[in-house]
Protein backbone atom coordinates (compact mmCIF):
# COMPACT_ATOMS: atom_id res chain seq x y z
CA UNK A 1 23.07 185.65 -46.61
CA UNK A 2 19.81 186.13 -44.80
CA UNK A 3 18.90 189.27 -45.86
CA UNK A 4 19.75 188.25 -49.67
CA UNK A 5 17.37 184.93 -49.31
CA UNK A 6 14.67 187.06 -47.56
CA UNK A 7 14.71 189.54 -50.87
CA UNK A 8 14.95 186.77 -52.85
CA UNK A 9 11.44 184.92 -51.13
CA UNK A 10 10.17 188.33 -51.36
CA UNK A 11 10.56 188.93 -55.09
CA UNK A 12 9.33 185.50 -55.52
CA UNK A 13 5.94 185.77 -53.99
CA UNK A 14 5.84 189.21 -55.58
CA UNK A 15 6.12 187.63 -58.65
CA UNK A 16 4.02 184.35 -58.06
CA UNK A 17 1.28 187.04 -56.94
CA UNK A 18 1.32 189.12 -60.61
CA UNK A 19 1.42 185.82 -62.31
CA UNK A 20 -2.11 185.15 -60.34
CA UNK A 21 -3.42 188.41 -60.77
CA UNK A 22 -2.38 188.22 -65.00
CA UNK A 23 -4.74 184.84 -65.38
CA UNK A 24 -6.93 186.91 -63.37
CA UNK A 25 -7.37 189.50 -65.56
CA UNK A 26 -6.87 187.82 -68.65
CA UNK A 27 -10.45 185.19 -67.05
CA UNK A 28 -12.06 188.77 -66.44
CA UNK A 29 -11.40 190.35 -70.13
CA UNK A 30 -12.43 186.94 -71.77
CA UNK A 31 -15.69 186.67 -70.35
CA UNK A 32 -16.55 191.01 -70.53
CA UNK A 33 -15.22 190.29 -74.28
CA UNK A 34 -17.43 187.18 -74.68
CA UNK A 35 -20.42 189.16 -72.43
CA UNK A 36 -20.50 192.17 -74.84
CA UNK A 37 -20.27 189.76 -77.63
CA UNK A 38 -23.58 188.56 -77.56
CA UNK A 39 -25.18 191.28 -76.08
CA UNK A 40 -24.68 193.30 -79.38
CA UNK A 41 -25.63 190.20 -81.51
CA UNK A 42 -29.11 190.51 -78.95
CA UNK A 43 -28.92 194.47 -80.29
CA UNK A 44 -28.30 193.74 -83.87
CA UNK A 45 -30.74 190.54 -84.10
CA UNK A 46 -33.41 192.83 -82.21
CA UNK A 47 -32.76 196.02 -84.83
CA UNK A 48 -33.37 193.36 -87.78
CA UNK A 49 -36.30 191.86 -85.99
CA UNK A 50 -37.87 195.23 -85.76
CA UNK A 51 -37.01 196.20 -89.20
CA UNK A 52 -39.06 193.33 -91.02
């Protein structure tokens, strides 16, 4: 009964810890997604700016 509780707390911090890491990730893609957003509308506003 030990050992099956002791896999069972394992698993369950396993898990807890890839449900951390997933918000993580999903925070860090957001903001590179929002980042390179605007950094091309900088590009593309300073190609029309030079263009006129």
């Amino acid at each position: 009964m030990s050992f099956v509780t002791r896999v069972n707390s394992i698993v369950g911090v396993i898990a807890r810890a890839l449900d951390i890491v997933r918000v993580i990730s999903l925070f860090l893609v957001a903001t590179v997604s929002m980042w390179l957003f605007e950094s091309m509308e900088r590009m593309v506003n300073r190609v029309k700016g030079s263009r006129q």
